[in-house]
N, C-alpha and C. Protein backbone atom coordinates (compact mmCIF):
# COMPACT_ATOMS: atom_id res chain seq x y z
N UNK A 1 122.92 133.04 87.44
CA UNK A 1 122.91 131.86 88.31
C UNK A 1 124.07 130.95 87.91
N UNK A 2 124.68 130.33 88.84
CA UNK A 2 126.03 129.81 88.60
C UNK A 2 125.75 128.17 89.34
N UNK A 3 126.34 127.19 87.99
CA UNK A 3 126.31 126.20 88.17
C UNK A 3 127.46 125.63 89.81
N UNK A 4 127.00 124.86 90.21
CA UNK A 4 128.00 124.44 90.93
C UNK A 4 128.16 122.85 91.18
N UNK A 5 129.57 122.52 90.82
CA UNK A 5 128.96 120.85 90.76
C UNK A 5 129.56 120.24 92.41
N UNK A 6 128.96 119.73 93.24
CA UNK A 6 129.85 119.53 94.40
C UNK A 6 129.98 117.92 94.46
N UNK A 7 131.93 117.66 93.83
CA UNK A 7 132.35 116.57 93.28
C UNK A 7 133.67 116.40 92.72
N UNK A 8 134.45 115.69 93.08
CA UNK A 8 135.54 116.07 92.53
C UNK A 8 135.87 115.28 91.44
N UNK A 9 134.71 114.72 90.58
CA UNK A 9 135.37 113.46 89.69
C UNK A 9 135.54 114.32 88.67
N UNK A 10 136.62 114.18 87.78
CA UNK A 10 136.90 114.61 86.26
C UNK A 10 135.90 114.51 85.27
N UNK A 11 135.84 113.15 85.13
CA UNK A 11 134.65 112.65 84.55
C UNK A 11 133.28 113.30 84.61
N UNK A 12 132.98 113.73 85.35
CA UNK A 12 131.13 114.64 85.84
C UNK A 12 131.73 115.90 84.74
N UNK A 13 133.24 116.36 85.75
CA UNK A 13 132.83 118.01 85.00
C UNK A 13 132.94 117.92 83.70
N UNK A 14 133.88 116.70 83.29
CA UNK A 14 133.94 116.40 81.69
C UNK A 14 132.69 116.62 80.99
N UNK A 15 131.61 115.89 81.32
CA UNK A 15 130.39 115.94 80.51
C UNK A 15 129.62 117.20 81.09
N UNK A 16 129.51 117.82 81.68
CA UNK A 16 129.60 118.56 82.29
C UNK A 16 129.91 120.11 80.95
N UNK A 17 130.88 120.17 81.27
CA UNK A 17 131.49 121.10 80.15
C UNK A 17 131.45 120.53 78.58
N UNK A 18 131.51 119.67 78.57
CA UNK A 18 131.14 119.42 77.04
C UNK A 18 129.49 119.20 76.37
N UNK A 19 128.85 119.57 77.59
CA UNK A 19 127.12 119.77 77.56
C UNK A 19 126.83 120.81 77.49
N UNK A 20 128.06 122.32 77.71
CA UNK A 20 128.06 123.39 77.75
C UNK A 20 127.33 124.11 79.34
N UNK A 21 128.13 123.75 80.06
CA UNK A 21 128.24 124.16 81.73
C UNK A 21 129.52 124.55 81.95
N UNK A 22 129.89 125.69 82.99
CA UNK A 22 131.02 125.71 83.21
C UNK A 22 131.00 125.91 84.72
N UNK A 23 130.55 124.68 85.25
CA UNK A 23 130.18 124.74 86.84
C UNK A 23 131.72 125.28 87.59
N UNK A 24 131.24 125.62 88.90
CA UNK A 24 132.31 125.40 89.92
C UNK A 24 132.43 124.49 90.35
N UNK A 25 133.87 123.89 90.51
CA UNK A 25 133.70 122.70 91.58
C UNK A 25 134.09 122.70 92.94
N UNK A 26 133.36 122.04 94.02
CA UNK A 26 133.10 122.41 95.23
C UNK A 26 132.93 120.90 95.86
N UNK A 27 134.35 120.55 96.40
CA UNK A 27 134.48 119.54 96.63
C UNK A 27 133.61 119.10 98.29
N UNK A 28 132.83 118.29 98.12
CA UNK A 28 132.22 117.98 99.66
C UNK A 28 133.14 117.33 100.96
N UNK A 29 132.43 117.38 102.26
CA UNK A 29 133.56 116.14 102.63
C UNK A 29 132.74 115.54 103.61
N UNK A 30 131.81 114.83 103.05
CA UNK A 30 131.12 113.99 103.35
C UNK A 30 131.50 112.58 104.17
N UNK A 31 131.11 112.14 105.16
CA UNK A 31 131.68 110.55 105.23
C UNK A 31 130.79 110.02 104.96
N UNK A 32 131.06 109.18 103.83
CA UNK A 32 130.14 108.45 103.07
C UNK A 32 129.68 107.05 103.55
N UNK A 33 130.84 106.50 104.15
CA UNK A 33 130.98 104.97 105.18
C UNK A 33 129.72 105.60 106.33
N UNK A 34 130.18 106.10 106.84
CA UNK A 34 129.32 106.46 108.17
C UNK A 34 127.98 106.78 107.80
N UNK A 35 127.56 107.51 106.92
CA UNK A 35 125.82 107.57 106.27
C UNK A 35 125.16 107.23 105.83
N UNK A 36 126.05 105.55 105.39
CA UNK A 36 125.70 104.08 105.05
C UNK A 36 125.49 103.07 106.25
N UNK A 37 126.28 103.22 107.18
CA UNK A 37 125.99 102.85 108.35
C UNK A 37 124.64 102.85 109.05
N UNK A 38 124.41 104.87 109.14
CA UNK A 38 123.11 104.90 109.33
C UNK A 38 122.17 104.55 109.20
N UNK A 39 121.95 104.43 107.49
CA UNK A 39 120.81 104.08 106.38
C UNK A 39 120.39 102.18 106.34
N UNK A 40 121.30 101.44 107.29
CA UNK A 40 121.55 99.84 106.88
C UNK A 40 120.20 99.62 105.82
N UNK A 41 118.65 99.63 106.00
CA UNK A 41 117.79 99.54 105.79
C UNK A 41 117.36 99.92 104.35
N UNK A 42 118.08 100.85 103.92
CA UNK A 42 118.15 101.53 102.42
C UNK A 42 118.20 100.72 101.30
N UNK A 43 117.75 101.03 100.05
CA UNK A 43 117.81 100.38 99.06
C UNK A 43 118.51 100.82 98.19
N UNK A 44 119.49 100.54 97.54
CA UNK A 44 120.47 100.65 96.72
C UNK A 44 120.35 102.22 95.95
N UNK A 45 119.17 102.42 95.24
CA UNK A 45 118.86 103.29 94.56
C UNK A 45 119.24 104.66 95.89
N UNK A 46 117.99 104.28 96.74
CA UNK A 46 117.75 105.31 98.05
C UNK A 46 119.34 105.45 98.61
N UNK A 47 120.27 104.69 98.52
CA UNK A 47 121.70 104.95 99.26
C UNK A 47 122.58 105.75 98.54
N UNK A 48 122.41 105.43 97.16
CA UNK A 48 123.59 106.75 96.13
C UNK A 48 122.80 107.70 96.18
N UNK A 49 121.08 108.38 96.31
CA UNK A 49 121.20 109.29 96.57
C UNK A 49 120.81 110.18 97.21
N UNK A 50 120.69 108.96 98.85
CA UNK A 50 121.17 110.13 100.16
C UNK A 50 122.40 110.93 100.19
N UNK A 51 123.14 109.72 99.67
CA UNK A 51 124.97 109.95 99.49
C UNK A 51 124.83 111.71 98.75
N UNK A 52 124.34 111.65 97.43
CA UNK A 52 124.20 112.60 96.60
C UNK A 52 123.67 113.95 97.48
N UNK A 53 122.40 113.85 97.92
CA UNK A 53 122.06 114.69 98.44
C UNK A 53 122.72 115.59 99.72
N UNK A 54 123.62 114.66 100.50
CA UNK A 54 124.57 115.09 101.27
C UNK A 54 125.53 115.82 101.03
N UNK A 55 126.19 115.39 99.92
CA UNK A 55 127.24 115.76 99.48
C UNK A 55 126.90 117.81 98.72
N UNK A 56 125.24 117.53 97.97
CA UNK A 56 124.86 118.51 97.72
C UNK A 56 125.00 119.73 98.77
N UNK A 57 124.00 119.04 99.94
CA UNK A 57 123.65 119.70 101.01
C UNK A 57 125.04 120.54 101.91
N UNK A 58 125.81 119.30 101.77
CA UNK A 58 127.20 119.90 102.30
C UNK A 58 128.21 121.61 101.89
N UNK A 59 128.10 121.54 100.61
CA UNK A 59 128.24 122.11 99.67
C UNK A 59 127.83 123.27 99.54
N UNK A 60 126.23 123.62 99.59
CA UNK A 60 125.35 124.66 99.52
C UNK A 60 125.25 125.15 100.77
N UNK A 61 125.83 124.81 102.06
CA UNK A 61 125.61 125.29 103.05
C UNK A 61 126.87 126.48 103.57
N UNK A 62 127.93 125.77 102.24
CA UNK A 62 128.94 126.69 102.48
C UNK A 62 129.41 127.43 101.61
N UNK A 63 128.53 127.29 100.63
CA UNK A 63 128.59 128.62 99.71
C UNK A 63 128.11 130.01 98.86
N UNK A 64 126.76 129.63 99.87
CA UNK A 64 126.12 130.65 100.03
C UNK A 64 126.54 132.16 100.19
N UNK A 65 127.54 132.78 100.53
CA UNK A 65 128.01 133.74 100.59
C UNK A 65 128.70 134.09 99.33
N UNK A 66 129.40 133.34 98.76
CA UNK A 66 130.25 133.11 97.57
C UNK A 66 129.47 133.15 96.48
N UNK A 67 128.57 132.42 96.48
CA UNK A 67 127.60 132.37 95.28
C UNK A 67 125.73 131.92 95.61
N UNK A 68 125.26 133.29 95.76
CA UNK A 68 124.06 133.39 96.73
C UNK A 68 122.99 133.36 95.42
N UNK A 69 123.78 133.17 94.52
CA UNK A 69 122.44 132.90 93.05
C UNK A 69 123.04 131.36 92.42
N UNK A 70 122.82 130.03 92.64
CA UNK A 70 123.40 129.23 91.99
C UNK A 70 122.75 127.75 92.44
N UNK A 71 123.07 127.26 91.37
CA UNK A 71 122.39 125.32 91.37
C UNK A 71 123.60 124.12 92.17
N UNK A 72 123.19 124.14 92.86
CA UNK A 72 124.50 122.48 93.61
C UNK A 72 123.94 121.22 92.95
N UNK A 73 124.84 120.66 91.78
CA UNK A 73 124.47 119.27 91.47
C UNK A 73 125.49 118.72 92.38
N UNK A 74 124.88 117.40 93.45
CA UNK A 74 125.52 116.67 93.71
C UNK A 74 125.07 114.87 93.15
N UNK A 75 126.25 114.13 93.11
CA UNK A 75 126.20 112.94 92.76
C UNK A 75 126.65 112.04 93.62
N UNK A 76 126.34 110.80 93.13
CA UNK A 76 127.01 109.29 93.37
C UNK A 76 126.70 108.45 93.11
N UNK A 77 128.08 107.59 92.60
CA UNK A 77 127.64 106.52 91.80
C UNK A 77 128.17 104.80 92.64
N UNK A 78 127.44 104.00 92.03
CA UNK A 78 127.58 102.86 92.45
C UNK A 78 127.25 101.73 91.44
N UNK A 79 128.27 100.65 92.17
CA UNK A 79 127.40 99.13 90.82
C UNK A 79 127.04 98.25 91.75
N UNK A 80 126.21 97.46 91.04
CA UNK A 80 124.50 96.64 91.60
C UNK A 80 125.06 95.49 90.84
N UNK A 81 125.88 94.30 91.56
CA UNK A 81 126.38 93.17 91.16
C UNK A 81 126.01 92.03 91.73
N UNK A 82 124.62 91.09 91.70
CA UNK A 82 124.40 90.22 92.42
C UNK A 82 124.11 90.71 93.85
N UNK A 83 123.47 91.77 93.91
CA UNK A 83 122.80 92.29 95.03
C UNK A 83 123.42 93.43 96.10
N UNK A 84 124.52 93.44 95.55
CA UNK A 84 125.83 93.77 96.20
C UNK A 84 126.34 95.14 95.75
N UNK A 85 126.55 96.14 96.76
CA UNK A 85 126.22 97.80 95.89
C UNK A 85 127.61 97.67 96.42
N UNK A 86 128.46 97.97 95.26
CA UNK A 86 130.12 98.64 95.30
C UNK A 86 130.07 99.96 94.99
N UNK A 87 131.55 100.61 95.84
CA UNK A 87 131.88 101.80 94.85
C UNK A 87 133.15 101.72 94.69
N UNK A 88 134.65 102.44 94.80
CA UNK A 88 135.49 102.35 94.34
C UNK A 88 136.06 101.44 95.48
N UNK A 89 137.30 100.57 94.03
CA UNK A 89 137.96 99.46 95.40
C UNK A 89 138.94 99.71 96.09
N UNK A 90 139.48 101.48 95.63
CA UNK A 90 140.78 101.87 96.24
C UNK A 90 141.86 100.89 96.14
N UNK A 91 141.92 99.82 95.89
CA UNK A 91 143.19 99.02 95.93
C UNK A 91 143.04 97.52 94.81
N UNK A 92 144.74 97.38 94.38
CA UNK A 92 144.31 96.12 92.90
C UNK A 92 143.71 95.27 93.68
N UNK A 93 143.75 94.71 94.61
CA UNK A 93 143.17 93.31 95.38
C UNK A 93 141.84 93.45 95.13
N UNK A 94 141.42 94.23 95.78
CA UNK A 94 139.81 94.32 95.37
C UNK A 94 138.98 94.81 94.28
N UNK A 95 140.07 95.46 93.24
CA UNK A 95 139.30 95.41 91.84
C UNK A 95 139.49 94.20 91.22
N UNK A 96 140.56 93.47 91.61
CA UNK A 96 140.44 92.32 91.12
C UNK A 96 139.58 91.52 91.28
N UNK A 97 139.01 91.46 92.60
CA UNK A 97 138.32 90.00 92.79
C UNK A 97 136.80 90.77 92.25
N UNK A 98 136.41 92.24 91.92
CA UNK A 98 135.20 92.88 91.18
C UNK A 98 135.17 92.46 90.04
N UNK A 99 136.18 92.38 89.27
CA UNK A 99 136.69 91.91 87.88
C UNK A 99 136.23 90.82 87.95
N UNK A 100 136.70 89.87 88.45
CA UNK A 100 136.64 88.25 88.39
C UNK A 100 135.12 88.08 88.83
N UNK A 101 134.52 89.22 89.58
CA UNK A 101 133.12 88.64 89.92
C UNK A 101 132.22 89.01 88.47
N UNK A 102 132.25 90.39 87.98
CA UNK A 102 131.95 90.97 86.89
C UNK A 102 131.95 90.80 85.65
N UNK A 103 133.01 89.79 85.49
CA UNK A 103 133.38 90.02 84.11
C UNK A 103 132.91 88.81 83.27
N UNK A 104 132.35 89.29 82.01
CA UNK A 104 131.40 88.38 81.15
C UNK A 104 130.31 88.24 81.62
N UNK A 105 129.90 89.28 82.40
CA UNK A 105 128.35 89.59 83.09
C UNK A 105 127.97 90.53 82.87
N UNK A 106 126.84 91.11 83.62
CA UNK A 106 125.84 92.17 83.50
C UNK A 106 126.09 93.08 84.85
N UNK A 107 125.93 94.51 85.15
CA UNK A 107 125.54 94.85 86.17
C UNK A 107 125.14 96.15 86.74
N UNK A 108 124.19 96.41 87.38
CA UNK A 108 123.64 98.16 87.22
C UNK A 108 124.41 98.93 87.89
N UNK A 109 124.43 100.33 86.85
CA UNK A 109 125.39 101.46 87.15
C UNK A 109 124.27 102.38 87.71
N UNK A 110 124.18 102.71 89.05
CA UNK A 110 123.20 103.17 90.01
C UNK A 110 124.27 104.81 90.01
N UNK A 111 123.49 105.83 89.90
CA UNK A 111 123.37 107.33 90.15
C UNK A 111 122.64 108.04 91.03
N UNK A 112 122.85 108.24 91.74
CA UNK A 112 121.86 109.08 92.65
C UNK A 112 122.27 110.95 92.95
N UNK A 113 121.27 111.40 92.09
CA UNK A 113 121.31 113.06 91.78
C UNK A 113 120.41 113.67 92.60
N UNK A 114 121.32 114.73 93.29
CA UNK A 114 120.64 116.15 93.98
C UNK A 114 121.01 117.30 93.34
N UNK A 115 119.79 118.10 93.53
CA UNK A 115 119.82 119.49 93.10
C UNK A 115 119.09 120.24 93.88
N UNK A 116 120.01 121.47 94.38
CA UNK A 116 119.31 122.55 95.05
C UNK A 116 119.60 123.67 94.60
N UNK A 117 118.77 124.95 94.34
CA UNK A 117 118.64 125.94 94.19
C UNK A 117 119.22 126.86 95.06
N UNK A 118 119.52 127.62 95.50
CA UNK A 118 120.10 129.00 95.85
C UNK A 118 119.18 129.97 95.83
N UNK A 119 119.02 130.89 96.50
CA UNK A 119 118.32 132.37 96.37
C UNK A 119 118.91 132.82 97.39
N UNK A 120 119.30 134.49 97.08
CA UNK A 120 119.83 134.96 98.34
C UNK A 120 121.08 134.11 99.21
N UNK A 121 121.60 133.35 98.95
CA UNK A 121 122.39 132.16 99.61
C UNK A 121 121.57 131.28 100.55
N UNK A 122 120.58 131.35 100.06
CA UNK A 122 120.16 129.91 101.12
C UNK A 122 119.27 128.87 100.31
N UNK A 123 119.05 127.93 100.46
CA UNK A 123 118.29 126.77 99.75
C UNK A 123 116.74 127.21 99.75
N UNK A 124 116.42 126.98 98.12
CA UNK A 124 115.07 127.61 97.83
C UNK A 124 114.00 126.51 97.34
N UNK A 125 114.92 125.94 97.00
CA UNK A 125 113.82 124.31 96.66
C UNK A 125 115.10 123.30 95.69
N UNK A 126 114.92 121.95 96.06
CA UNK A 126 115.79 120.95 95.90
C UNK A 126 114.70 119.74 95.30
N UNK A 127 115.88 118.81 94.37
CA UNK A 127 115.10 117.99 93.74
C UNK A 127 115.84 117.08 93.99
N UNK A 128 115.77 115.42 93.70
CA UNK A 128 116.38 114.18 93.67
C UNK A 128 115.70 113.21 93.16
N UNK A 129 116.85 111.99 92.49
CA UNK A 129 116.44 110.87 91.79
C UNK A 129 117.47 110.19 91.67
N UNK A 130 117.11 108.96 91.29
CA UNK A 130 118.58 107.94 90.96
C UNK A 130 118.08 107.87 89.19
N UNK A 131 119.20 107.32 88.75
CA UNK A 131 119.28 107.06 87.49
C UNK A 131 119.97 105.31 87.50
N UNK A 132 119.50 104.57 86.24
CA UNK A 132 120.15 103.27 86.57
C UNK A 132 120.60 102.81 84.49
N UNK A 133 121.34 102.43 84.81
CA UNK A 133 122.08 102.07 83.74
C UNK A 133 122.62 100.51 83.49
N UNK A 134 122.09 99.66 82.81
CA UNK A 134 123.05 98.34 82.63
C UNK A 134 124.06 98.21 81.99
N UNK A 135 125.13 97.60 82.32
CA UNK A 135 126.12 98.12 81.62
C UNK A 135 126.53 96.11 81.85
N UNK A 136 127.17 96.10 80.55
CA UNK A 136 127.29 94.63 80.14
C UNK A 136 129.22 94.59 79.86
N UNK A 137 129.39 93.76 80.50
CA UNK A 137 131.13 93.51 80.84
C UNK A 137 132.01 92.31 79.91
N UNK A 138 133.00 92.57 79.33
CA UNK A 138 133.47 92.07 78.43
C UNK A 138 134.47 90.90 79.28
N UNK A 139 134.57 89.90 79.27
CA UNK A 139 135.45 88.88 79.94
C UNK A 139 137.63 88.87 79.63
N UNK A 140 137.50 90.47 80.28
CA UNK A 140 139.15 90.13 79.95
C UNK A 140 140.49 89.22 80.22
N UNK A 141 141.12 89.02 79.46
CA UNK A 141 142.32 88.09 80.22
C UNK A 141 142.93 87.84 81.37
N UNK A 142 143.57 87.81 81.44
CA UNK A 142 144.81 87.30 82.76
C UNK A 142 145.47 88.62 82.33
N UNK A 143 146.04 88.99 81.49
CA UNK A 143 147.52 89.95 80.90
C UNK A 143 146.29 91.15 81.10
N UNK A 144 144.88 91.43 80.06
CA UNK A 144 144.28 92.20 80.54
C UNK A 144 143.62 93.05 81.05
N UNK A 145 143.67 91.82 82.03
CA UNK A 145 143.48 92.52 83.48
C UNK A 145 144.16 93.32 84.16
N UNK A 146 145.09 92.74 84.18
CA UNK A 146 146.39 92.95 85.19
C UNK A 146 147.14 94.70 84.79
N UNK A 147 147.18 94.57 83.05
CA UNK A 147 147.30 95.87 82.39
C UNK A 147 146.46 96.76 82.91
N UNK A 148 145.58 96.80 83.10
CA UNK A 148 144.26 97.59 83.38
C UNK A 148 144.32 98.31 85.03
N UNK A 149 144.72 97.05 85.85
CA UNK A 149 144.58 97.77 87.46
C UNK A 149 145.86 98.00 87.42
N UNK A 150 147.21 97.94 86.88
CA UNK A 150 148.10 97.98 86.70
C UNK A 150 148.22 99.84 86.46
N UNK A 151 147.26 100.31 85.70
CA UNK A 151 147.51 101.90 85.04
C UNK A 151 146.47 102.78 86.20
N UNK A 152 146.30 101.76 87.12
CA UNK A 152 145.69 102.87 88.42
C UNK A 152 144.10 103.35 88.24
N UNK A 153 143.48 103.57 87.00
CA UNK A 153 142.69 103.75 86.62
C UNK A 153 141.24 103.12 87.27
N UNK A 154 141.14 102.01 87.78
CA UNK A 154 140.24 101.64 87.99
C UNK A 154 139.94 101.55 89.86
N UNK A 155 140.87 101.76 89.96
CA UNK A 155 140.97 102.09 92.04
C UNK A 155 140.07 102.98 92.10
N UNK A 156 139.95 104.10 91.45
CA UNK A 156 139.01 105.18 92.28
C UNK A 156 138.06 105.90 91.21
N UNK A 157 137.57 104.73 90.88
CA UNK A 157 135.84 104.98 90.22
C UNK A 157 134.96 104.07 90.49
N UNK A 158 133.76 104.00 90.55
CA UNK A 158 132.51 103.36 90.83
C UNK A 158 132.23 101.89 89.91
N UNK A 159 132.70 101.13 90.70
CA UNK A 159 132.94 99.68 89.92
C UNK A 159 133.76 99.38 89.58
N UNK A 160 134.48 99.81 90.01
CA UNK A 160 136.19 99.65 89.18
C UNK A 160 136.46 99.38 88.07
N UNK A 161 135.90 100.35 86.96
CA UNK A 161 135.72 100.75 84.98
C UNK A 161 135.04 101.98 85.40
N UNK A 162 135.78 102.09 83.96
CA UNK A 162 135.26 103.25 82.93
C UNK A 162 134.72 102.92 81.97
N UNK A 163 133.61 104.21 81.17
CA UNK A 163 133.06 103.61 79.84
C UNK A 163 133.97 104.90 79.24
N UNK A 164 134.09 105.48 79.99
CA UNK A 164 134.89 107.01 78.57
C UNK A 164 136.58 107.28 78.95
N UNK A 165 137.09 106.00 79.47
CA UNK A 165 138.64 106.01 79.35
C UNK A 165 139.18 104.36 78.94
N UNK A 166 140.18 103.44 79.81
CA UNK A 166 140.71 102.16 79.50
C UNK A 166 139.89 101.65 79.64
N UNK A 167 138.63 101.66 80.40
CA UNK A 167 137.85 100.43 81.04
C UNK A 167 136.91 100.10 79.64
N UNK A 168 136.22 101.15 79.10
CA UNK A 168 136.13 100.96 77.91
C UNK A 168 136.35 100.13 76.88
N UNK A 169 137.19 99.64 76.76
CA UNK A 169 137.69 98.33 76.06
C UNK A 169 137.06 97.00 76.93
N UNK A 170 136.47 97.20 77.97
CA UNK A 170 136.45 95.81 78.22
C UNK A 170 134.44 96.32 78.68
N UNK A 171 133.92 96.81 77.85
CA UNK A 171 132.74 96.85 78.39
C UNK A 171 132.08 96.47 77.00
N UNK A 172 131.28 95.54 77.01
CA UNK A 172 130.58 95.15 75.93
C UNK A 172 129.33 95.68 75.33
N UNK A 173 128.96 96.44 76.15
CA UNK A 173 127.55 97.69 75.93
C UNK A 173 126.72 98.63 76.87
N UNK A 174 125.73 98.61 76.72
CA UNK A 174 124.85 99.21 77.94
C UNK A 174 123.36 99.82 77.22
N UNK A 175 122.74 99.41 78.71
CA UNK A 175 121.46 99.87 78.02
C UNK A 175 120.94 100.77 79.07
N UNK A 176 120.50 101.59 78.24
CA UNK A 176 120.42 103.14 79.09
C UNK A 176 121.30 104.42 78.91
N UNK A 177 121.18 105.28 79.71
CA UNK A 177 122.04 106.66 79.46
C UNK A 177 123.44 105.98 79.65
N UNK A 178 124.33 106.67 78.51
CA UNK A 178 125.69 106.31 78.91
C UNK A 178 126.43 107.62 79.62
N UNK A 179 126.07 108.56 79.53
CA UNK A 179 126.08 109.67 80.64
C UNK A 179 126.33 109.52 82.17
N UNK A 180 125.14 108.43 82.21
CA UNK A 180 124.99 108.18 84.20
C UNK A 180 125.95 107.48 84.03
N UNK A 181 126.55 106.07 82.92
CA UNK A 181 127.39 105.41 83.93
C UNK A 181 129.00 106.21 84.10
N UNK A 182 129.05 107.61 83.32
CA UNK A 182 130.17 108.38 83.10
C UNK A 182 130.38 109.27 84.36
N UNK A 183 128.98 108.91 85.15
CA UNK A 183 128.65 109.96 86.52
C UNK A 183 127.86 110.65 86.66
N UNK A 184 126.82 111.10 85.76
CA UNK A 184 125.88 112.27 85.56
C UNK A 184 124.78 112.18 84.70
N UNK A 185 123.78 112.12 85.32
CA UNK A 185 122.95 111.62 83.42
C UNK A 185 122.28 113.29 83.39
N UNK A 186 122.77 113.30 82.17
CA UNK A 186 121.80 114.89 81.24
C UNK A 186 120.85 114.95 81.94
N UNK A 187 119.62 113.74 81.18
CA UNK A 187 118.29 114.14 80.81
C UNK A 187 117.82 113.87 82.07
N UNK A 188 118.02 112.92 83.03
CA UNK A 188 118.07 113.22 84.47
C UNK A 188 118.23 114.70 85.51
N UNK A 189 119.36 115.09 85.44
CA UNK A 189 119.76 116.72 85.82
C UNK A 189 118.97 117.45 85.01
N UNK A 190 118.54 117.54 83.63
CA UNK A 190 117.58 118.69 83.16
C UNK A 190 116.50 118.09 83.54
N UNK A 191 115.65 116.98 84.38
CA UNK A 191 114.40 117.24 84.60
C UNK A 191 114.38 118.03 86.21
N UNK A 192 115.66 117.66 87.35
CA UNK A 192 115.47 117.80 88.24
C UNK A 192 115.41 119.46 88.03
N UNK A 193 116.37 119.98 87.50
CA UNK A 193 116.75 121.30 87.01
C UNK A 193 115.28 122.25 87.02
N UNK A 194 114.51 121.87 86.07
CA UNK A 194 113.03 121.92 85.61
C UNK A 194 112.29 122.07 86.98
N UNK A 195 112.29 121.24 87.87
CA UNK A 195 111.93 120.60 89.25
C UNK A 195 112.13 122.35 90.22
N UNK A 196 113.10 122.76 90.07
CA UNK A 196 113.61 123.36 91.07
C UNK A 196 113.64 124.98 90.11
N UNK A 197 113.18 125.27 88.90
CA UNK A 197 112.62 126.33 88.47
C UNK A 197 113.69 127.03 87.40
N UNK A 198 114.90 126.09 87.18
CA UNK A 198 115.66 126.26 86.87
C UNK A 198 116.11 125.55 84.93
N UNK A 199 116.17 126.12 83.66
CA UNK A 199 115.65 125.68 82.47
C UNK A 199 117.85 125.54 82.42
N UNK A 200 118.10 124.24 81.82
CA UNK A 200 119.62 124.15 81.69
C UNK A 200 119.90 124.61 80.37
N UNK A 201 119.17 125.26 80.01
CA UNK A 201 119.68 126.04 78.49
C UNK A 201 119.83 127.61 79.11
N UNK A 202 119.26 127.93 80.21
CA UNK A 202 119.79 129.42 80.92
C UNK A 202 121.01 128.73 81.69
N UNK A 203 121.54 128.01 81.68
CA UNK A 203 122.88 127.66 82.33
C UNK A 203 124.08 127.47 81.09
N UNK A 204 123.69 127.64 80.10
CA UNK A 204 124.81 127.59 79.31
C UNK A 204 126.12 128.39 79.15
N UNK A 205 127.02 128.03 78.99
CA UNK A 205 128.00 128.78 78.57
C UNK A 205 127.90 129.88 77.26
């Protein structure tokens, strides 16, 4: 049975492979704007992981032929800032003004995980959950800051930081899995794993 992660962040397969997985990756192409649209009514948790489950669903529908024995983890992540669910700001303007809202504060790193099974290439049973993480923000400078959206790094991740690259330096802790806010929580994916008949120590490398 062959892992498959459907996702293109570095970061996932990072922990990922250093958990001892050597998934495929199987990029979705989800519109994520538009299935937020749908959902207006959704609750933060419930929106990363319809997102997730889509992206899963997307995924497993087309690779069934390719790999007709295998697990689709899909993800997504988001931050929970004063009520307000972000994901990446694609551009400095708007990590900036995340920064300036964020910083020397608190705010939840929301995950939302799907998993479906495979048999024969078609979906045999699927699991889902969100994962939530607080993650506590260090009040950086003027200089920085500016250093920081300056190295590109923070445009196209979920909150605009990292805890396992630059952003790192400016995060003051967290309580909870530091896994989810990296994109993926373990002990999360090995229960859904469990869920769907599947033990992540038979997925090892």
């Amino acid at each position: 049975m062959r892992p498959v992660l459907a996702s293109a962040s570095p970061a996932r397969l990072g922990v990922l492979r250093t958990a001892g997985l050597d998934p495929v990756v199987e990029v979705s192409d989800v519109d994520e704007d538009a299935l937020l649209d749908a959902h207006p009514d959704a609750g933060p948790a419930e929106k990363v992981t319809l997102l997730a489950a889509a992206k899963a669903g997307a995924v497993a529908d087309r690779i069934g032929t390719g790999h007709p024995e295998a697990v689709v983890l899909g993800c997504d992540s988001m931050l929970l800032v004063d009520d307000e669910l972000v994901g990446k700001p694609h551009d400095p303007d708007t990590a900036r003004r995340r920064w300036k809202a964020m910083a020397g504060r608190s705010g939840d790193l929301l995950t939302g995980h799907a998993v479906l099974r495979l048999a024969g290439g078609e979906v045999v049973a699927r699991a889902e959950a969100s994962a939530a993480t607080v993650v506590r923000f260090a009040d950086p400078s003027p200089e920085e800051l500016e250093a920081y959206l300056g190295s590109g790094e923070p445009l196209e991740v979920a909150g605009a930081f990292t805890l396992d690259g630059l952003g790192g330096w400016f995060v003051e802790g967290i309580d909870g899995d530091p896994s989810n806010v990296i994109g993926i929580s373990l002990p999360l994916v090995r229960r859904l794993l469990a869920e769907v008949g599947v033990r992540v120590t038979d997925l090892w490398t």
